[in-house]
C-alpha atoms as a PDB file:
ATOM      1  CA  UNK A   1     -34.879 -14.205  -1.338  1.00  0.00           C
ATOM      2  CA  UNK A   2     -31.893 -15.107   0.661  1.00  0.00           C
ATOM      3  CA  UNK A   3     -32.147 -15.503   4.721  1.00  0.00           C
ATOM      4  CA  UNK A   4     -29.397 -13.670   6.710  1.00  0.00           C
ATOM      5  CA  UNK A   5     -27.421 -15.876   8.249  1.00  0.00           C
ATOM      6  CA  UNK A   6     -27.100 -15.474  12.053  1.00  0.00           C
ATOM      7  CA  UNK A   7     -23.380 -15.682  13.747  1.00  0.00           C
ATOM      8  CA  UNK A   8     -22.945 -16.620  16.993  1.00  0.00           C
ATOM      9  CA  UNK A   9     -20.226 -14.792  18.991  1.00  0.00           C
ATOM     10  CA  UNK A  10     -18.527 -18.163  20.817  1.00  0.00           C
ATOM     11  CA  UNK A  11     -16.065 -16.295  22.644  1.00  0.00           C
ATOM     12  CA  UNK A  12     -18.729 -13.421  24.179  1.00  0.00           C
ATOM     13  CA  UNK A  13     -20.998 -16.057  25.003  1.00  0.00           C
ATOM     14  CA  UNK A  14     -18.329 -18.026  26.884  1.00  0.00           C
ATOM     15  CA  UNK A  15     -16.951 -14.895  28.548  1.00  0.00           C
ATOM     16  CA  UNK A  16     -19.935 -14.085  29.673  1.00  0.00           C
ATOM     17  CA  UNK A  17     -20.741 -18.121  30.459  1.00  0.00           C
ATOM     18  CA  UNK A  18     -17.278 -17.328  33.242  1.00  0.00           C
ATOM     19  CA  UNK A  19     -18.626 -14.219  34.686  1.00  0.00           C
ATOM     20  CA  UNK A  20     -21.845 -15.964  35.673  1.00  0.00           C
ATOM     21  CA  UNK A  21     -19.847 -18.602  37.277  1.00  0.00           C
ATOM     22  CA  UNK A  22     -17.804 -16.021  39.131  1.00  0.00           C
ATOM     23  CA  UNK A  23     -20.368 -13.793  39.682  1.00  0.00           C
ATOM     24  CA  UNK A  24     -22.260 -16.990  41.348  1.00  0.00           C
ATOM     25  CA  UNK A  25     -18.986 -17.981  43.665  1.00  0.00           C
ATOM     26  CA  UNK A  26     -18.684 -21.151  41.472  1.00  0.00           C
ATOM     27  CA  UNK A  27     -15.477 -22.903  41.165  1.00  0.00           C
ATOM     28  CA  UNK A  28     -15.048 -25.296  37.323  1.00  0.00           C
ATOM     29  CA  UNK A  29     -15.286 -28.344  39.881  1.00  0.00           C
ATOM     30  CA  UNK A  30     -18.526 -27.229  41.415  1.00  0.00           C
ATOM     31  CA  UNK A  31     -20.026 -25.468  38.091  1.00  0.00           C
ATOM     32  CA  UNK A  32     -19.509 -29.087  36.073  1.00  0.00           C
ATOM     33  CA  UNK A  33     -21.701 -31.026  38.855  1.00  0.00           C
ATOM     34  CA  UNK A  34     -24.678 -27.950  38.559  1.00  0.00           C
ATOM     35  CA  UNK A  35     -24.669 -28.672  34.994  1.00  0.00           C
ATOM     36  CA  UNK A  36     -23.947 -32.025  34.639  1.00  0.00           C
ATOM     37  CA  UNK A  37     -20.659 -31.420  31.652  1.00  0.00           C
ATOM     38  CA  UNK A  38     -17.260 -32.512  32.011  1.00  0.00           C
ATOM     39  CA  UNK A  39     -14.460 -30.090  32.619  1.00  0.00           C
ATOM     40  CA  UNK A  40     -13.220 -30.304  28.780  1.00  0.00           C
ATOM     41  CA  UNK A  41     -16.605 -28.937  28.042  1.00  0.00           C
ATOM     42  CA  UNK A  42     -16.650 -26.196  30.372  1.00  0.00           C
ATOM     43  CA  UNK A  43     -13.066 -25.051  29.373  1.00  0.00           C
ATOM     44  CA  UNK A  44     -14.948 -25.505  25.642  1.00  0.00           C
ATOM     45  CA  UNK A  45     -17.618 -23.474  26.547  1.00  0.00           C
ATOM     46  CA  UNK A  46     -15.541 -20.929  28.387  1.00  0.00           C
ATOM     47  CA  UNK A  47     -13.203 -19.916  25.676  1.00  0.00           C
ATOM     48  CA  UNK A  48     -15.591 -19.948  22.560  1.00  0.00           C
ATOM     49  CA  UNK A  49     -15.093 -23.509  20.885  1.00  0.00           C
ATOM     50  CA  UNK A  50     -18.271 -24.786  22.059  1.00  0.00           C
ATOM     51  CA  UNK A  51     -21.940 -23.547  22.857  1.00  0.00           C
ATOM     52  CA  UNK A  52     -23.883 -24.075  25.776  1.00  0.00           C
ATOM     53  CA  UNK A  53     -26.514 -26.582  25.308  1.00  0.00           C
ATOM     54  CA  UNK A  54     -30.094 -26.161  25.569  1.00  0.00           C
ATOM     55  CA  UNK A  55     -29.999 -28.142  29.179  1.00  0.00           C
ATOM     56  CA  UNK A  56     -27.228 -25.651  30.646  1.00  0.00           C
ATOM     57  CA  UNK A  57     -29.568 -22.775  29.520  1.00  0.00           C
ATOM     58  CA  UNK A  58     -32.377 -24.127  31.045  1.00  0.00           C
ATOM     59  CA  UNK A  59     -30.393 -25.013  34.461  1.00  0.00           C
ATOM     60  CA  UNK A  60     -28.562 -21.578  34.757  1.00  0.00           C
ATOM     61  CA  UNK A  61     -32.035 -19.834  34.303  1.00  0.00           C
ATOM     62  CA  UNK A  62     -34.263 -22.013  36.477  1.00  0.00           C
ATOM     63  CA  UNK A  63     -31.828 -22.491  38.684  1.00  0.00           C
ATOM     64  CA  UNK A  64     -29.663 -19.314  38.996  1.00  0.00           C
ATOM     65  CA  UNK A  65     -31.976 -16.831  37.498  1.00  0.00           C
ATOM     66  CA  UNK A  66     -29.661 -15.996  34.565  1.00  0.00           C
ATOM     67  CA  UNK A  67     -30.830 -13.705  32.043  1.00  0.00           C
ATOM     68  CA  UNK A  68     -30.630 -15.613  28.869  1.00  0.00           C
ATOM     69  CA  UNK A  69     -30.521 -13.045  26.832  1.00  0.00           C
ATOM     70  CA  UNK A  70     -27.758 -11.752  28.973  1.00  0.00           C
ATOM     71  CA  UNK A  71     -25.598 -14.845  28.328  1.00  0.00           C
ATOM     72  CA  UNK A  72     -26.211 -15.235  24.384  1.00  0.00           C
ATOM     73  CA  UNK A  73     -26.353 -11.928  23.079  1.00  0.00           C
ATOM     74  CA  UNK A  74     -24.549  -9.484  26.259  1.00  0.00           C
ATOM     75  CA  UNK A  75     -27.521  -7.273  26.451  1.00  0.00           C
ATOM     76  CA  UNK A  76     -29.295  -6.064  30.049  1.00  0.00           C
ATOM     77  CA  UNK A  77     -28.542  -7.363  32.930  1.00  0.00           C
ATOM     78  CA  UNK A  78     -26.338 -11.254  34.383  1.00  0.00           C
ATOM     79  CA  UNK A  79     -29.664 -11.964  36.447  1.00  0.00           C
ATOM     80  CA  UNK A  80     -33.372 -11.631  35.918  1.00  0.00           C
END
């Protein structure tokens, strides 16, 4: 029995990833230091070439209240 294999929408994730930031009044330059990434990664992140690693998930919803599910998937609502 073959497993489905599970795609990962980049581009929503990171479009979502800059409304959170916006949404939060973050500029790139103060977003990077939150999360401890370089700008590269950010603009990565942002437009779908990169995920978000497990430490930025855990520091957006600790720190910011993000709904994770939110963020990865685009269901319910930006904030818990």
């Amino acid at each position: 029995m073959k497993k489905k294999k599970t795609t990962i929408d980049l581009v929503g994730i990171g479009k979502r990833m800059k409304a959170i930031r916006t949404e939060l009044g973050l500029l790139q330059r103060d977003f990077i230091k939150v999360v401890n990434i370089t700008m590269s990664t950010l603009s990565d992140i942002e437009t779908g070439k990169k995920r978000p690693g497990s430490e930025i998930l855990f520091i957006l919803s600790d720190e910011y209240r993000v709904n994770l599910h939110y963020l990865l998937h685009g269901e319910g609502e930006m904030f818990r």
